[in-house]
C-alpha atoms as a PDB file:
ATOM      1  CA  UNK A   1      12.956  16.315  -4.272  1.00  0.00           C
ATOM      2  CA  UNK A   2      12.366  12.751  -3.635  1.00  0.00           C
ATOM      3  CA  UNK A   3      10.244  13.203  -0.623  1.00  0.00           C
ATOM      4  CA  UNK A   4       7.834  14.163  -3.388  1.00  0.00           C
ATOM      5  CA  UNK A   5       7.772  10.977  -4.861  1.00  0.00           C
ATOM      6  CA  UNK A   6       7.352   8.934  -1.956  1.00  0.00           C
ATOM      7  CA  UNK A   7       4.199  11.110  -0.971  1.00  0.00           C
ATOM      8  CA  UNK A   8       2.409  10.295  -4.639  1.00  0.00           C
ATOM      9  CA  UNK A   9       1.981   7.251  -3.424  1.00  0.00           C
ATOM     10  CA  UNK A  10      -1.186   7.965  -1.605  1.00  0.00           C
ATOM     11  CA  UNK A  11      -2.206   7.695  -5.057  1.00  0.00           C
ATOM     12  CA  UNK A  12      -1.585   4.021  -4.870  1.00  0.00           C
ATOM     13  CA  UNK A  13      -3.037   3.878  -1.632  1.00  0.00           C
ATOM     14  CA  UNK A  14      -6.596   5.182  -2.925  1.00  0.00           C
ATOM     15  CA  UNK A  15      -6.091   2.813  -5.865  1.00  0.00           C
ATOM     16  CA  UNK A  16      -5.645   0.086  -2.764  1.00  0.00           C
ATOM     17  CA  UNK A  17      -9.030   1.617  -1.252  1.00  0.00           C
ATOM     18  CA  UNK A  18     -10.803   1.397  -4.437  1.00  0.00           C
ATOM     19  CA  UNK A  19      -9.974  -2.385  -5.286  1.00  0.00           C
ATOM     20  CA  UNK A  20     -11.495  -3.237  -2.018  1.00  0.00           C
ATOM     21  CA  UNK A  21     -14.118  -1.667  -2.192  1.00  0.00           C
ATOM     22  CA  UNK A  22     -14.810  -2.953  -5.525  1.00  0.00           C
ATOM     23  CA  UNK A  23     -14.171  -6.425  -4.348  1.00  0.00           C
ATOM     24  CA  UNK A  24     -16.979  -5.582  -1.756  1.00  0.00           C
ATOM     25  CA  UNK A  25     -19.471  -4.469  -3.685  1.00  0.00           C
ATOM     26  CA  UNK A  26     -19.188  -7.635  -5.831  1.00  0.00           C
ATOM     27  CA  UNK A  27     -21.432  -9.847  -3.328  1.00  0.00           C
ATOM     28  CA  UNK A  28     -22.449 -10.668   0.554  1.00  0.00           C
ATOM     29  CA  UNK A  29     -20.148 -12.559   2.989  1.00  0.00           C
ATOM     30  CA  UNK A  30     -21.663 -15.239   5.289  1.00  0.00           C
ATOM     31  CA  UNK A  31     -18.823 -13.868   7.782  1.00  0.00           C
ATOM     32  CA  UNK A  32     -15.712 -11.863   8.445  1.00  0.00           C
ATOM     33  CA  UNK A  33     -13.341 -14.807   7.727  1.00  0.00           C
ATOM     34  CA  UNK A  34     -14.958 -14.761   4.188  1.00  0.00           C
ATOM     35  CA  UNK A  35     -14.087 -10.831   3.952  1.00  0.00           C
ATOM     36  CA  UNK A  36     -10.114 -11.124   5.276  1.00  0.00           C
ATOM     37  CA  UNK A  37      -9.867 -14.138   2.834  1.00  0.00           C
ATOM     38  CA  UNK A  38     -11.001 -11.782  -0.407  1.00  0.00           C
ATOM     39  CA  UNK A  39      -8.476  -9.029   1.325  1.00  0.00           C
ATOM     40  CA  UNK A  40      -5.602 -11.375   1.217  1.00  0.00           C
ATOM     41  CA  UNK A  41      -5.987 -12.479  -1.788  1.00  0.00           C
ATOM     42  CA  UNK A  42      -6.412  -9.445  -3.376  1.00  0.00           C
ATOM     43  CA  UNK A  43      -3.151  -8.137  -1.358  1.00  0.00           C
ATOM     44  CA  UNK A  44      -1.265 -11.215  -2.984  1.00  0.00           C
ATOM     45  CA  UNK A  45      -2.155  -9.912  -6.397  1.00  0.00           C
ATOM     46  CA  UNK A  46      -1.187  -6.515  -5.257  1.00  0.00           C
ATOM     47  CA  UNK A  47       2.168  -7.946  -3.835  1.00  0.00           C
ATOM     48  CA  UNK A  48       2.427  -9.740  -7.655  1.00  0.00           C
ATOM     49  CA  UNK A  49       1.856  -6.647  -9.315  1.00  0.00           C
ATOM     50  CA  UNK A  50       4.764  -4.647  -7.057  1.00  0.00           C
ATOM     51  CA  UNK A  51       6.799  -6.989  -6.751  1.00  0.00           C
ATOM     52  CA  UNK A  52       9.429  -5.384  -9.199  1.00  0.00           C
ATOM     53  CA  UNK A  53       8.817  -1.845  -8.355  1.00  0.00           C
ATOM     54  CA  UNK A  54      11.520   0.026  -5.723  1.00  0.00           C
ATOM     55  CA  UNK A  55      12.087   3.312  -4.548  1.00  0.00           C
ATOM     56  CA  UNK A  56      15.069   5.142  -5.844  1.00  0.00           C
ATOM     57  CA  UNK A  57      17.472   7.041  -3.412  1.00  0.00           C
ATOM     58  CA  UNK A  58      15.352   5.692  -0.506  1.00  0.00           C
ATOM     59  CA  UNK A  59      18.914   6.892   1.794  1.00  0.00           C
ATOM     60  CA  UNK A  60      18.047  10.498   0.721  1.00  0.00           C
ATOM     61  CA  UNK A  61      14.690  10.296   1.287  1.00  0.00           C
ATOM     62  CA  UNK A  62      14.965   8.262   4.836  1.00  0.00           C
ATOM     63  CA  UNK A  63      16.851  11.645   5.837  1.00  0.00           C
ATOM     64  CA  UNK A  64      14.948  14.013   4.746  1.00  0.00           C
ATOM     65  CA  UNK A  65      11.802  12.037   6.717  1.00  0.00           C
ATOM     66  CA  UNK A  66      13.983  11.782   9.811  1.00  0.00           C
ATOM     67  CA  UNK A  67      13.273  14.393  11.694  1.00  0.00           C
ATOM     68  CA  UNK A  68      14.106  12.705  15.394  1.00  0.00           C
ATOM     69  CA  UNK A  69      16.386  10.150  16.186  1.00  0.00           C
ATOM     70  CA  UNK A  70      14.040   8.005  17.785  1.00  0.00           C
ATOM     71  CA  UNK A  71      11.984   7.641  15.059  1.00  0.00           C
ATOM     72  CA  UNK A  72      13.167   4.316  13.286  1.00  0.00           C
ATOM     73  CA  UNK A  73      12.187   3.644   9.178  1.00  0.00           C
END
């Protein structure tokens, strides 16, 4: 089913979860700016690293999420 395989990805959500945390844990901040700087950059390497990866039959799998026809993917 390739709902499935869409919903594995909170697997690379907690992998998301656990960079930043690492990447907060590596020092203190003099203030927020500092920490959404270290975010962004780490979302650019993130965006590097996906870059090439896609979701197969995303068609089938935007139908079998649609369950109202308001809701808009």
């Amino acid at each position: 089913m390739p709902v499935r395989k869409v919903m594995y990805t909170t697997n690379a959500i907690e992998s998301v979860n656990a960079s930043f945390r690492k990447v907060m844990k590596k020092g203190s901040f003099p203030n927020e700016d500092a920490v959404f700087k270290i975010f962004y950059l780490r979302i650019l390497e993130f965006y590097k690293k996906w870059d090439s990866h896609h979701l197969t039959n995303w068609a089938i799998i935007q139908n079998q999420l649609l369950i109202d026809e308001r809701l808009v993917l």
